[in-house]
PDB file of N, CA and C in Angstrom:
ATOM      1  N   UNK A   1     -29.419 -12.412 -38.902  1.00  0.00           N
ATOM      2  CA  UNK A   1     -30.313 -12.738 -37.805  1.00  0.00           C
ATOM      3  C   UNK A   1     -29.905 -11.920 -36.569  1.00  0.00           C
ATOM      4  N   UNK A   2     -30.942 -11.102 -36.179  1.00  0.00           N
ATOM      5  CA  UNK A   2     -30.278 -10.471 -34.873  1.00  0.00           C
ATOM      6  C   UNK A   2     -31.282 -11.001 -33.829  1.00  0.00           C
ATOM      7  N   UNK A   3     -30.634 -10.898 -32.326  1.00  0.00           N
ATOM      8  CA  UNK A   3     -30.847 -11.408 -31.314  1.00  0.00           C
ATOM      9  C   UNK A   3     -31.707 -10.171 -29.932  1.00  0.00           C
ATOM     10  N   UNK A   4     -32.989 -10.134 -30.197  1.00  0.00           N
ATOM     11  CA  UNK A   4     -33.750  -8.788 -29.177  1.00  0.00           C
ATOM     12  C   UNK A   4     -32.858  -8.877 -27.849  1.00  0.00           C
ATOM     13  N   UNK A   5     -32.365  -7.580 -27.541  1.00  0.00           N
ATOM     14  CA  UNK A   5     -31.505  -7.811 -25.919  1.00  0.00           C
ATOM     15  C   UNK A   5     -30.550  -7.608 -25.919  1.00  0.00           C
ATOM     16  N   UNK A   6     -29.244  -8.498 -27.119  1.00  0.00           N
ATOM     17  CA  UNK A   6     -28.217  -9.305 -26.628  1.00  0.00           C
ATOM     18  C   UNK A   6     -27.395  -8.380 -26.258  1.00  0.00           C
ATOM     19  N   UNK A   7     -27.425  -6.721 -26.818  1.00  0.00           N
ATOM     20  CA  UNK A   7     -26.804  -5.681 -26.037  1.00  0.00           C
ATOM     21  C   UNK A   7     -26.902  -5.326 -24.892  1.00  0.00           C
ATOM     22  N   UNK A   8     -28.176  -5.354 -24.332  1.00  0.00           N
ATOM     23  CA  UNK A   8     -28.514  -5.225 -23.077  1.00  0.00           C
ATOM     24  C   UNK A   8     -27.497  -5.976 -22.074  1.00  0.00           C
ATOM     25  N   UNK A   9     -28.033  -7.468 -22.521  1.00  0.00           N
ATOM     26  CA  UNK A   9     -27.843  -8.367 -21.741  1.00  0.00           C
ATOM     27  C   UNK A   9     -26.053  -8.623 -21.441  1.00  0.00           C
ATOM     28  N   UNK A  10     -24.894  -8.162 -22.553  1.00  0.00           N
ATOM     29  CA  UNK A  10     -23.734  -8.358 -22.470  1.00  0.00           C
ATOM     30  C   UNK A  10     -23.541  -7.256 -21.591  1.00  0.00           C
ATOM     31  N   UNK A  11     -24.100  -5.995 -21.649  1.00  0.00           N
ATOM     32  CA  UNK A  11     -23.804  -4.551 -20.857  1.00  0.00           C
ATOM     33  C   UNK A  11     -23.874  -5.100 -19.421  1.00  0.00           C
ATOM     34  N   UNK A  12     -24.960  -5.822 -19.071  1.00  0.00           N
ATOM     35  CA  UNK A  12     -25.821  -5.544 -17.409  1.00  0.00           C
ATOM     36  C   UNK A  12     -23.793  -6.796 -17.057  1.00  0.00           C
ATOM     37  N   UNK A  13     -23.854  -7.789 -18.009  1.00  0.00           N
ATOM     38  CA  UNK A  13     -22.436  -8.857 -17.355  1.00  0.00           C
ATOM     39  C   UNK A  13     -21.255  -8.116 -17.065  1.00  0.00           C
ATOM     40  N   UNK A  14     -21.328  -7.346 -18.213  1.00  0.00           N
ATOM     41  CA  UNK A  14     -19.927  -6.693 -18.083  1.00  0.00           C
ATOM     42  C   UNK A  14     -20.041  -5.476 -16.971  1.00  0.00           C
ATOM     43  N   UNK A  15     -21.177  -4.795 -16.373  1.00  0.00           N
ATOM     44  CA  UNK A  15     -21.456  -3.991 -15.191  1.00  0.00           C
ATOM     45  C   UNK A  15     -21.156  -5.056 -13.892  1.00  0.00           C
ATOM     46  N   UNK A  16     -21.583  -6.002 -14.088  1.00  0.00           N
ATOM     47  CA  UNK A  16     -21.607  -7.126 -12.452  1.00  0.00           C
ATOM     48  C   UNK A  16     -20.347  -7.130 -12.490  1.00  0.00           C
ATOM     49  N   UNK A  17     -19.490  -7.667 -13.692  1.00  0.00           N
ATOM     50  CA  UNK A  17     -18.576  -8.290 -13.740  1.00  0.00           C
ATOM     51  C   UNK A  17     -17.180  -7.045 -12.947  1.00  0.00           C
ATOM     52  N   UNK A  18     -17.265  -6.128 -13.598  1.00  0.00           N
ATOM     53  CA  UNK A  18     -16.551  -5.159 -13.267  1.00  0.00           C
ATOM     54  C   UNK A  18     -16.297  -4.191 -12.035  1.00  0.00           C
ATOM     55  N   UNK A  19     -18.178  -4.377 -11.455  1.00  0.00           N
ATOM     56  CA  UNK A  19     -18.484  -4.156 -10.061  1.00  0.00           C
ATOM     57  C   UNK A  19     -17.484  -4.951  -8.997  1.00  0.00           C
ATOM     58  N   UNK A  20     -17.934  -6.655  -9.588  1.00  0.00           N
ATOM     59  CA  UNK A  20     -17.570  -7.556  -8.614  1.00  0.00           C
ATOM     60  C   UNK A  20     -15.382  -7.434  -8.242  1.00  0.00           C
ATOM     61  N   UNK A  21     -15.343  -7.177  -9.415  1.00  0.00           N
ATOM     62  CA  UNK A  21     -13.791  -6.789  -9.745  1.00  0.00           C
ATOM     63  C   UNK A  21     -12.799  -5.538  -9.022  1.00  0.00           C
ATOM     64  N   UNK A  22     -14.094  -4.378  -9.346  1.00  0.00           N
ATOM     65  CA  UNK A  22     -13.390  -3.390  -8.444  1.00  0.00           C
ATOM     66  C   UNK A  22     -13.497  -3.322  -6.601  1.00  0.00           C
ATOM     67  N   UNK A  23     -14.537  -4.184  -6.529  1.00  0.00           N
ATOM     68  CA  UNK A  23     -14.761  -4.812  -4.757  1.00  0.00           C
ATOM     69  C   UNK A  23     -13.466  -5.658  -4.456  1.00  0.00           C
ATOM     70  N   UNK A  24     -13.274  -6.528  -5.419  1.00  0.00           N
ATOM     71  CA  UNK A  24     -12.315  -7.257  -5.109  1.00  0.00           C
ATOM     72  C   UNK A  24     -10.990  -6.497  -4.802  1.00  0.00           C
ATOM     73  N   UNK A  25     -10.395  -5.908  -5.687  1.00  0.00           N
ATOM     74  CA  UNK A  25      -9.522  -4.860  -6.065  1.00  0.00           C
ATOM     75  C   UNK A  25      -9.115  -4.063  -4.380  1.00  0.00           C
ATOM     76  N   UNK A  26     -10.144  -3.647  -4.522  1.00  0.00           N
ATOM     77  CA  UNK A  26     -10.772  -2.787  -2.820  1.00  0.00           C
ATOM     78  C   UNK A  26     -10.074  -3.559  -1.754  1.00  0.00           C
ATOM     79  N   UNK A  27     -10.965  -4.664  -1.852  1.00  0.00           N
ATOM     80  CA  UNK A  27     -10.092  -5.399  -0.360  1.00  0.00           C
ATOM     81  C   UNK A  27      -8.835  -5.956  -0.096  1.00  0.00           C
ATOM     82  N   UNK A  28      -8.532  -6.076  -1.618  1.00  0.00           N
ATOM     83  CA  UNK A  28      -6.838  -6.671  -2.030  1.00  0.00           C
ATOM     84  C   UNK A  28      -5.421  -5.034  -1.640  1.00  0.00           C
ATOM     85  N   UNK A  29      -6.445  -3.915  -1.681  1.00  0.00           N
ATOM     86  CA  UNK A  29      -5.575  -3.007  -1.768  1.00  0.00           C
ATOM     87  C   UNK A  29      -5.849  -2.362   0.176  1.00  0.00           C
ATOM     88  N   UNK A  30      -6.594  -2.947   0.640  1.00  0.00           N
ATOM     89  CA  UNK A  30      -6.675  -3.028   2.131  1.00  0.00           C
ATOM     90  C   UNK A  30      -5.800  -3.787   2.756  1.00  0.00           C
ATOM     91  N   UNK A  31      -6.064  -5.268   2.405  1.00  0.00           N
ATOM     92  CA  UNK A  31      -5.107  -6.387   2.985  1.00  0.00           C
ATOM     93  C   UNK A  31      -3.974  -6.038   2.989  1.00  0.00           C
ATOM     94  N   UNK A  32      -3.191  -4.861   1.591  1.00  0.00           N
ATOM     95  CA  UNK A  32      -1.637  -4.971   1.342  1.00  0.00           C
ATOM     96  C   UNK A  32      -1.281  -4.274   1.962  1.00  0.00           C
ATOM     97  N   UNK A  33      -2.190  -3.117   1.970  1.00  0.00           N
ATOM     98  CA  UNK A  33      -1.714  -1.393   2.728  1.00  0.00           C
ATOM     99  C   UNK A  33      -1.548  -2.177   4.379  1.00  0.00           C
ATOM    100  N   UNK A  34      -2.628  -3.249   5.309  1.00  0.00           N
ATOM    101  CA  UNK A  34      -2.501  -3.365   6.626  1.00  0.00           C
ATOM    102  C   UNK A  34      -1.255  -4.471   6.791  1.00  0.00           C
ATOM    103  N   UNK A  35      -0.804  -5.340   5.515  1.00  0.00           N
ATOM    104  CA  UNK A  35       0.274  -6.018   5.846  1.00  0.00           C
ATOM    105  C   UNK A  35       1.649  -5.233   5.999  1.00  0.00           C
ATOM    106  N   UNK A  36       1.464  -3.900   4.494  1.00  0.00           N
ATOM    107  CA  UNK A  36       2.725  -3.266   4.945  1.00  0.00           C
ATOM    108  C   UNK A  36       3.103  -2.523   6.384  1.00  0.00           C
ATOM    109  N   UNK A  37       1.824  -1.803   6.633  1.00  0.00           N
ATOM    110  CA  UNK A  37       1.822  -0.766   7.952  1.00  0.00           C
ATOM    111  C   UNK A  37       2.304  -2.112   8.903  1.00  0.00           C
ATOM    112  N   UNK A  38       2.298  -3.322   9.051  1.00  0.00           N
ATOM    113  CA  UNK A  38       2.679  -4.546  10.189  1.00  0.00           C
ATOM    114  C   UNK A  38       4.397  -4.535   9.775  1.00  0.00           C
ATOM    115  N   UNK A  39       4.545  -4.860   8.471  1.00  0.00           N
ATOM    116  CA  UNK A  39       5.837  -4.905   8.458  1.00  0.00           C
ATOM    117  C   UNK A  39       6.851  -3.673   8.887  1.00  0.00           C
ATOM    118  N   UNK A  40       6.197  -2.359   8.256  1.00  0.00           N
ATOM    119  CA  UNK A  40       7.002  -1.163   8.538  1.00  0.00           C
ATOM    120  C   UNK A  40       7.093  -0.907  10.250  1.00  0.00           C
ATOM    121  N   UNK A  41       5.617  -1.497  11.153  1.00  0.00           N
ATOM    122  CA  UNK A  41       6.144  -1.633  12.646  1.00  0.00           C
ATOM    123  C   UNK A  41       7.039  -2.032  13.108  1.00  0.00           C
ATOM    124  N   UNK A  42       7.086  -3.451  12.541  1.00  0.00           N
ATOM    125  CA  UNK A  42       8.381  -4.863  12.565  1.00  0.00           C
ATOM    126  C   UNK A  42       9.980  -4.040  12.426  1.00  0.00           C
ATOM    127  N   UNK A  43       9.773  -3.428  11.304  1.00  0.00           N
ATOM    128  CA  UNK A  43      11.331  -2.723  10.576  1.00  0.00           C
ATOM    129  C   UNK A  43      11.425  -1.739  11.190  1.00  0.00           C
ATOM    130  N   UNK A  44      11.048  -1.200  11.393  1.00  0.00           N
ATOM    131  CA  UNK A  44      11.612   0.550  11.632  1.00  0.00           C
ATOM    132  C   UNK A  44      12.626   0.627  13.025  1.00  0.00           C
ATOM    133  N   UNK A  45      13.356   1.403  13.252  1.00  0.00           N
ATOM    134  CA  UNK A  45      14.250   1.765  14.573  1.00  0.00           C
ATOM    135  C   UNK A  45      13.177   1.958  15.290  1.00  0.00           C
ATOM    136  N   UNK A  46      13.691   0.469  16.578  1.00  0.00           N
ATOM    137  CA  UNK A  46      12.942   1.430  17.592  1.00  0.00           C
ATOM    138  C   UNK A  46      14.003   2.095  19.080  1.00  0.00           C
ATOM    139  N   UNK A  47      14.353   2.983  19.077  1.00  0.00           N
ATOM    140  CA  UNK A  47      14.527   3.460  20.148  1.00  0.00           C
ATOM    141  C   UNK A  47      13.612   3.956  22.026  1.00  0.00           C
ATOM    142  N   UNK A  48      12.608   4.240  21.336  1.00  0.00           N
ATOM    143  CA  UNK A  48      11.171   4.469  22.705  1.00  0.00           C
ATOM    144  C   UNK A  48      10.213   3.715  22.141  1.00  0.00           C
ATOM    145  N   UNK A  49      10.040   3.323  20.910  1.00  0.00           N
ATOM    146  CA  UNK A  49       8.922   2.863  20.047  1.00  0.00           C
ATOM    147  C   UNK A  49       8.046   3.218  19.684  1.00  0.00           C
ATOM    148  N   UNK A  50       8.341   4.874  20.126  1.00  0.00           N
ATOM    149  CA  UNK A  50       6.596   6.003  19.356  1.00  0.00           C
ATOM    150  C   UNK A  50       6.951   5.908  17.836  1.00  0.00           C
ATOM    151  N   UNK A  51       8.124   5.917  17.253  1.00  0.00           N
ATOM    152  CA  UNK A  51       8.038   6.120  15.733  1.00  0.00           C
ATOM    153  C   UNK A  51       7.517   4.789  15.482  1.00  0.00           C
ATOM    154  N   UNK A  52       7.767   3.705  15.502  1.00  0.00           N
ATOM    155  CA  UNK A  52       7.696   2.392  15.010  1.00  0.00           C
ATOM    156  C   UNK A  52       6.124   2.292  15.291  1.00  0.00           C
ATOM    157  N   UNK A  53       5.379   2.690  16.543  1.00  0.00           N
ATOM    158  CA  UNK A  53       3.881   2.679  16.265  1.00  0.00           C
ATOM    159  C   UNK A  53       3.648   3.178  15.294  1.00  0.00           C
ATOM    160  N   UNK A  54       3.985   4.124  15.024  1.00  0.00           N
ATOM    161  CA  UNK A  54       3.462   5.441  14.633  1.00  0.00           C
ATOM    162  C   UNK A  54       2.638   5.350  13.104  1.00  0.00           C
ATOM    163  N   UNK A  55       2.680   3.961  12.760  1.00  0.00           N
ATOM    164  CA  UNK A  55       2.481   3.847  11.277  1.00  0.00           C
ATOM    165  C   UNK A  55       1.267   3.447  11.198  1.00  0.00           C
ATOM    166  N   UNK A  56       0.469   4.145  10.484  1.00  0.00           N
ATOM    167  CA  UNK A  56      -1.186   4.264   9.848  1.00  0.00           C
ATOM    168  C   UNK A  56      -1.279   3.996   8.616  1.00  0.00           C
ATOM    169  N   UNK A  57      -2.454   3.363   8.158  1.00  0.00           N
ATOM    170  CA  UNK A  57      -2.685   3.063   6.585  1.00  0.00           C
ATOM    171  C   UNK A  57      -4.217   4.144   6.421  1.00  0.00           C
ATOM    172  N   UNK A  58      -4.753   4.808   5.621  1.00  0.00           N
ATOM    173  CA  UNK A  58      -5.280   5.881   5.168  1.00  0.00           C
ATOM    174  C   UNK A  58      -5.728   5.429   4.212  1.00  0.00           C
ATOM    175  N   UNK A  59      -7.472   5.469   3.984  1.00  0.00           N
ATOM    176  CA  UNK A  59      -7.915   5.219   2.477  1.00  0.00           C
ATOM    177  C   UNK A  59      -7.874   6.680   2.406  1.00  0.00           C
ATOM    178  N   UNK A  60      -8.133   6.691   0.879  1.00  0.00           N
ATOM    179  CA  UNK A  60      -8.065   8.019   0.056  1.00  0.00           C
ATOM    180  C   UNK A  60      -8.919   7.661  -1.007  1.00  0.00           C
ATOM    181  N   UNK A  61      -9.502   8.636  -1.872  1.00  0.00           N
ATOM    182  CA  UNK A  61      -9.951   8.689  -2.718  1.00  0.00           C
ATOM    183  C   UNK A  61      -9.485   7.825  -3.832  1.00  0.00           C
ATOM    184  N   UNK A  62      -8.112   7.284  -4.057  1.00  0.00           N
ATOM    185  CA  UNK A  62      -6.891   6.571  -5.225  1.00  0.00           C
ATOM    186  C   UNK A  62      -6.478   5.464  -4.509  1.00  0.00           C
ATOM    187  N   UNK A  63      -7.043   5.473  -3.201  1.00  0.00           N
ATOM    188  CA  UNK A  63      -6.309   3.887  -2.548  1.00  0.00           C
ATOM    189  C   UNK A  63      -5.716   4.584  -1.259  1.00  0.00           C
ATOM    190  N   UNK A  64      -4.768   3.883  -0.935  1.00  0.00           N
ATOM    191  CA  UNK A  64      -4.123   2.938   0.429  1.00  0.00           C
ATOM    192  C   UNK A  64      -2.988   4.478   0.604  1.00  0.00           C
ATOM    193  N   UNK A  65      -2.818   5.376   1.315  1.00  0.00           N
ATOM    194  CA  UNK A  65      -1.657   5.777   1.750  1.00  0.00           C
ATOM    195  C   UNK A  65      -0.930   5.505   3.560  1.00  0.00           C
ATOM    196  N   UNK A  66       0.324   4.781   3.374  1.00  0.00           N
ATOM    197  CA  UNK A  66       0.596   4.379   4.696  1.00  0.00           C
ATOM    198  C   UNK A  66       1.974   5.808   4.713  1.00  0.00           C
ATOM    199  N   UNK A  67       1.275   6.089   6.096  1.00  0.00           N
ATOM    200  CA  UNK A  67       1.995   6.991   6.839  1.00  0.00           C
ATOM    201  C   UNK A  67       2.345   7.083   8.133  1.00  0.00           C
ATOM    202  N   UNK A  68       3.461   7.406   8.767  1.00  0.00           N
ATOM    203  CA  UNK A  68       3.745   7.789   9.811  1.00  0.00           C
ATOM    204  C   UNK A  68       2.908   8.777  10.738  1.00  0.00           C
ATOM    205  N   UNK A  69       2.063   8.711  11.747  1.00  0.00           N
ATOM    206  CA  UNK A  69       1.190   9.913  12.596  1.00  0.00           C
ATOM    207  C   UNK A  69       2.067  10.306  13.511  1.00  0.00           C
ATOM    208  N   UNK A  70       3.005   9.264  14.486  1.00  0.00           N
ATOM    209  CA  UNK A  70       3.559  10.087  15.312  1.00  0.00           C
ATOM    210  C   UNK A  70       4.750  11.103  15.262  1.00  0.00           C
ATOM    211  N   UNK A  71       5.302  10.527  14.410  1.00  0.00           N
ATOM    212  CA  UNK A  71       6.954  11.011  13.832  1.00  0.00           C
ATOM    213  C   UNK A  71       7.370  11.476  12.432  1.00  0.00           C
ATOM    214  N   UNK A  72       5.881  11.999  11.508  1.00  0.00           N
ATOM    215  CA  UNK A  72       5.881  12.250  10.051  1.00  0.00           C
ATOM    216  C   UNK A  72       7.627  12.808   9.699  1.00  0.00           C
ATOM    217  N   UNK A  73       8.184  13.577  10.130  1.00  0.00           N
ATOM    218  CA  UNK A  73       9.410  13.873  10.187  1.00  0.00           C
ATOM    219  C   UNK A  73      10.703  13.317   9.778  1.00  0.00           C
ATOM    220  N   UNK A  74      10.593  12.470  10.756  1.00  0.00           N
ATOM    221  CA  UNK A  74      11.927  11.307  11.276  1.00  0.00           C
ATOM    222  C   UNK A  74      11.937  10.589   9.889  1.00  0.00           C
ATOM    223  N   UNK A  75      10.655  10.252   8.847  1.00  0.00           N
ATOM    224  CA  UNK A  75      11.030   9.418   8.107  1.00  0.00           C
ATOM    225  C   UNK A  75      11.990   9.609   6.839  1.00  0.00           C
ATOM    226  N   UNK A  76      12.107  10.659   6.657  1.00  0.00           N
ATOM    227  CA  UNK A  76      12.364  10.649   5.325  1.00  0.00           C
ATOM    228  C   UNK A  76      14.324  10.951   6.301  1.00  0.00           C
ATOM    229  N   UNK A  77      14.582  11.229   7.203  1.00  0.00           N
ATOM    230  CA  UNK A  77      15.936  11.377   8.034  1.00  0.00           C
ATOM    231  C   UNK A  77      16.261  10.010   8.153  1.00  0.00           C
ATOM    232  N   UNK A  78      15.837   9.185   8.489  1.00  0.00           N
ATOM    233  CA  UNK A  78      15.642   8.012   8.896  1.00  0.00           C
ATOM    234  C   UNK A  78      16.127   6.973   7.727  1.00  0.00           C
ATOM    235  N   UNK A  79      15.283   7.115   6.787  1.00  0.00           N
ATOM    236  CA  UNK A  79      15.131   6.366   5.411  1.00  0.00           C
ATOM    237  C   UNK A  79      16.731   6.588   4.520  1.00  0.00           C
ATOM    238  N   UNK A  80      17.095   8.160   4.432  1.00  0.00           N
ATOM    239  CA  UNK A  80      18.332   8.505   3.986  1.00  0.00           C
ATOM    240  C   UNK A  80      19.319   9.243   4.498  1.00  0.00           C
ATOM    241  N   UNK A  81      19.184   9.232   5.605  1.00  0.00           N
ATOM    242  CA  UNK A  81      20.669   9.259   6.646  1.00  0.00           C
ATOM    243  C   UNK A  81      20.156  11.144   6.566  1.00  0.00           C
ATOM    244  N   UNK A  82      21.505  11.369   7.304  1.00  0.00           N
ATOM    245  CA  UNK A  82      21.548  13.119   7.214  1.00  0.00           C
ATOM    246  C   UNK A  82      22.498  13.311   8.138  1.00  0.00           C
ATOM    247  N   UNK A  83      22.608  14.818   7.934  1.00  0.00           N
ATOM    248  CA  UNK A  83      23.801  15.705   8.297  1.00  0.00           C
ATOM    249  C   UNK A  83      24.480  15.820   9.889  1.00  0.00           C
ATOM    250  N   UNK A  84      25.329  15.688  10.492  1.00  0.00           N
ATOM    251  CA  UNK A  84      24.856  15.876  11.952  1.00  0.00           C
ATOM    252  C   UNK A  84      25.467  17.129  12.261  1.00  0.00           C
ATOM    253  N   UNK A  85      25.468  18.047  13.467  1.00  0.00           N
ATOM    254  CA  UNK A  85      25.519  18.973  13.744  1.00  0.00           C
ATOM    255  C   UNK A  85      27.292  19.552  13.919  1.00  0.00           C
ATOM    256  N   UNK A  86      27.905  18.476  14.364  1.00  0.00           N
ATOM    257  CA  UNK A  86      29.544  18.731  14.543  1.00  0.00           C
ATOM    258  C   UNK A  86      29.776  18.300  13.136  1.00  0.00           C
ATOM    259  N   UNK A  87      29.618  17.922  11.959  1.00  0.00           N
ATOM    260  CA  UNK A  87      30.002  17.403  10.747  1.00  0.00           C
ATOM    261  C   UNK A  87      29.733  15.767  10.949  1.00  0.00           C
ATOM    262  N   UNK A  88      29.836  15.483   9.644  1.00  0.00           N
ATOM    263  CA  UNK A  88      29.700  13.862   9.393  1.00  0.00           C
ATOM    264  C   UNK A  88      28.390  13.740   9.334  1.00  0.00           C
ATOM    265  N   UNK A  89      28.104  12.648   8.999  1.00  0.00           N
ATOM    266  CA  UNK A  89      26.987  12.072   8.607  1.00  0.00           C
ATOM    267  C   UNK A  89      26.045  10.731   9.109  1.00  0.00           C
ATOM    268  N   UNK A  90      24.726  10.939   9.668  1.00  0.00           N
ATOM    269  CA  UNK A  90      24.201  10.157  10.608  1.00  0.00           C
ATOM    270  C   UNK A  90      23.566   8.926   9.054  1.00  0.00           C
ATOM    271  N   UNK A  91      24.186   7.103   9.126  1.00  0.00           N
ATOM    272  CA  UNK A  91      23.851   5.648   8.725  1.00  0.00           C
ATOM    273  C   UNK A  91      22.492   6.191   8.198  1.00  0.00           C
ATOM    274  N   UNK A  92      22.079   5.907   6.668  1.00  0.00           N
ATOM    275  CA  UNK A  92      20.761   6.041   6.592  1.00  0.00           C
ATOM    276  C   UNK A  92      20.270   4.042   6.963  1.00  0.00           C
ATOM    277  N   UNK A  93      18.855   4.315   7.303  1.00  0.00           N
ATOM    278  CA  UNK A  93      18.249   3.064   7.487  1.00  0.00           C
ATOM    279  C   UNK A  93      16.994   2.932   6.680  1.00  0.00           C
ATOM    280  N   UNK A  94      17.765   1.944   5.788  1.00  0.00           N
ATOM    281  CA  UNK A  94      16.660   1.177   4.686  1.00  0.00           C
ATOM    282  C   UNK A  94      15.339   0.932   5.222  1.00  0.00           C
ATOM    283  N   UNK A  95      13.875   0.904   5.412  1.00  0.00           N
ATOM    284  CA  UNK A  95      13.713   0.301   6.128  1.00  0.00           C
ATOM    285  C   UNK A  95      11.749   0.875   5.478  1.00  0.00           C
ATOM    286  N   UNK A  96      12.009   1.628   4.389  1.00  0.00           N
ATOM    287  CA  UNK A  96      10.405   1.960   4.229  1.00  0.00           C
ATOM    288  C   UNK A  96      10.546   1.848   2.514  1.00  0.00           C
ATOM    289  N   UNK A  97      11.307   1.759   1.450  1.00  0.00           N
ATOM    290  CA  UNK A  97      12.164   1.608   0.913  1.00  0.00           C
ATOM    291  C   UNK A  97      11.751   0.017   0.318  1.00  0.00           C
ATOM    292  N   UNK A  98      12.615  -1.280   1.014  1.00  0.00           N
ATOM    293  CA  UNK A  98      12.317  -2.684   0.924  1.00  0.00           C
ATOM    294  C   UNK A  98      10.440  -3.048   0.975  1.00  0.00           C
ATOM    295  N   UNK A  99       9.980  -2.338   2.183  1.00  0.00           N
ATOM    296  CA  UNK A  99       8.706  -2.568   2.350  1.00  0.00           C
ATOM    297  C   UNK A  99       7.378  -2.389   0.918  1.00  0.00           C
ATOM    298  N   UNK A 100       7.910  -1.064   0.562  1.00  0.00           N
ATOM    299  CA  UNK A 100       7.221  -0.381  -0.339  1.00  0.00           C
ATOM    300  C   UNK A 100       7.331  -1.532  -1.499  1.00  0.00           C
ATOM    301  N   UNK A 101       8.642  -1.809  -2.194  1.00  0.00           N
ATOM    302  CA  UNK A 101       8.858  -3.104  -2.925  1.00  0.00           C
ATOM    303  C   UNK A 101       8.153  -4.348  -2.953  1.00  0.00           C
ATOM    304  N   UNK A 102       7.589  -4.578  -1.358  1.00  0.00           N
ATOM    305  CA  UNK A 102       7.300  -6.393  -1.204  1.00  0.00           C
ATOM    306  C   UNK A 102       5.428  -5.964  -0.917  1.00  0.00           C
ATOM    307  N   UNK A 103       5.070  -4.475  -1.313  1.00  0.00           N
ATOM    308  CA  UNK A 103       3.735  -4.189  -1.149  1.00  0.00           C
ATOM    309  C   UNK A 103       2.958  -4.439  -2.540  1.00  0.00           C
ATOM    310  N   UNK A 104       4.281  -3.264  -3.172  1.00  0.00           N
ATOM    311  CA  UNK A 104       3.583  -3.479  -4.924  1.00  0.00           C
ATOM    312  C   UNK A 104       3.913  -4.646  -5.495  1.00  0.00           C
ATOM    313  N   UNK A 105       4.888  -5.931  -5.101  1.00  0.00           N
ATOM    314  CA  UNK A 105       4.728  -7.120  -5.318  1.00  0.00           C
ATOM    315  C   UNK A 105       3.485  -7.618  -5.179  1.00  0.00           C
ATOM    316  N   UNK A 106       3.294  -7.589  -4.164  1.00  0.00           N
ATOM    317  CA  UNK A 106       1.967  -8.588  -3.402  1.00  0.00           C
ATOM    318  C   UNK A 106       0.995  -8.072  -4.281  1.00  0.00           C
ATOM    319  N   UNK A 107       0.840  -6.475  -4.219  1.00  0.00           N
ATOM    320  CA  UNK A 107      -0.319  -5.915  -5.325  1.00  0.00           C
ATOM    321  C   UNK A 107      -0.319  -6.482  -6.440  1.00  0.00           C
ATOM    322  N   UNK A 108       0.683  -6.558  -6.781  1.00  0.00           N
ATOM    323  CA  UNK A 108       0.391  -6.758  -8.516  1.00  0.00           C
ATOM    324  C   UNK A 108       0.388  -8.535  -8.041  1.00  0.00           C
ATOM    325  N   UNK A 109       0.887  -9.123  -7.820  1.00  0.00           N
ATOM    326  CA  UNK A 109       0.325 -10.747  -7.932  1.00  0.00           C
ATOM    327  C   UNK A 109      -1.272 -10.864  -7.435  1.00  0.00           C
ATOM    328  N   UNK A 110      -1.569 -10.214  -6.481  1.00  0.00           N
ATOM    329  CA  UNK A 110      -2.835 -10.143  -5.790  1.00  0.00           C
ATOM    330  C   UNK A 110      -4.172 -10.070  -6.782  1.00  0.00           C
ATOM    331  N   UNK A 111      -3.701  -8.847  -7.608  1.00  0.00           N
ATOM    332  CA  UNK A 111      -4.604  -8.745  -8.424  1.00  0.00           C
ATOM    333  C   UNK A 111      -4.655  -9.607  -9.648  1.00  0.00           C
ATOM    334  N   UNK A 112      -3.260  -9.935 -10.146  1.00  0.00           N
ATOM    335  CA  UNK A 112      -3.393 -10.741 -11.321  1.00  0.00           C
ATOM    336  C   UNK A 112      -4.096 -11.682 -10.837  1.00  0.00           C
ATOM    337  N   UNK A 113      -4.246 -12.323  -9.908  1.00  0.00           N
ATOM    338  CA  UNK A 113      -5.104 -13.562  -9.268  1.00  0.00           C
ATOM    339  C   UNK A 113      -6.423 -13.125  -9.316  1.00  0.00           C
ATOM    340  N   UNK A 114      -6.387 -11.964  -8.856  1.00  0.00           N
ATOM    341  CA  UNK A 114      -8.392 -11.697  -9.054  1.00  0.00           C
ATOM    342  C   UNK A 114      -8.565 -11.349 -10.711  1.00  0.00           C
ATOM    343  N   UNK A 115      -7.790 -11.008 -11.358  1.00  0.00           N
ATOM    344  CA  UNK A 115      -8.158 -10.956 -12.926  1.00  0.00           C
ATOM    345  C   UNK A 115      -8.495 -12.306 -13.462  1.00  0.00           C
ATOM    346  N   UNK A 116      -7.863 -13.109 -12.478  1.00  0.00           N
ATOM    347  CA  UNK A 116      -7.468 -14.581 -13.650  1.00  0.00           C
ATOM    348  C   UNK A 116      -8.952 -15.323 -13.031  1.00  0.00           C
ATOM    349  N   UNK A 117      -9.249 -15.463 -12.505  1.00  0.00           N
ATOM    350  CA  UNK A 117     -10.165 -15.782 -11.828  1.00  0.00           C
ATOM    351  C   UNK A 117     -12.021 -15.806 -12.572  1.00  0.00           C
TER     352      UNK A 117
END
C-alpha cells in the first residue's frame, strides 16, 4: 500500500525542521561569541584599558570570530609571555586561553539543548 505525498510531505518537515535548527544554532553562536568578547573585557590586563576594550566579535561566513581591534598584536605577547630586551623573560597571562574553553563549553551544551528539544 503506498501513501500519494508521503515523500513530499516528510521532505517539506525535515526542510522546516532543519531551517528552524540552523536559526537556532545562529543565535546560540551570537549569544556565546558576545558573552565571550564580555568576559575577555573582564580578563584581560588592563593597564590604560585600550587593549581590554579592544575586543570585537565578527560574524563570518563559518560563525563567530572574536578579536582584538585595538591591540591585534599584544595578544598573542600577552597570552604567552616573551622575550625582554636586557634578557629574561616577560609572566605570560592566561587570559584568552580559559575563555576560549568556557565558550566551546557553553557551545556545545547550548546546542545539545536546541537538538534535544
Amino acid at each position: 500500500m503506498k501513501i500519494k505525498g508521503l515523500n513530499n510531505a516528510i521532505a517539506d518537515v525535515l526542510k522546516t525542521y532543519t531551517k528552524d535548527i540552523e536559526q537556532e544554532l545562529e543565535m546560540i553562536q551570537k549569544k556565546v561569541a558576545t558573552n565571550a568578547t564580555k568576559k575577555l573585557q573582564q580578563r584581560s590586563p588592563v593597564k590604560k584599558g585600550r587593549y581590554a576594550r579592544g575586543w570585537k566579535a565578527k560574524k563570518t561566513s563559518t560563525g563567530y570570530v572574536i578579536y582584538n581591534a585595538s591591540d591585534p598584536g599584544k595578544t598573542h605577547l600577552l597570552e604567552n609571555g616573551h622575550a625582554k630586551r636586557g634578557g629574561g623573560r616577560v609572566k605570560a597571562y592566561k587570559h584568552i586561553e580559559p575563555v576560549e574553553q568556557e565558550a566551546i563549553q557553553e557551545y556545545v551544551r547550548e546546542a545539545e539543548r536546541a537538538l534535544r528539544q
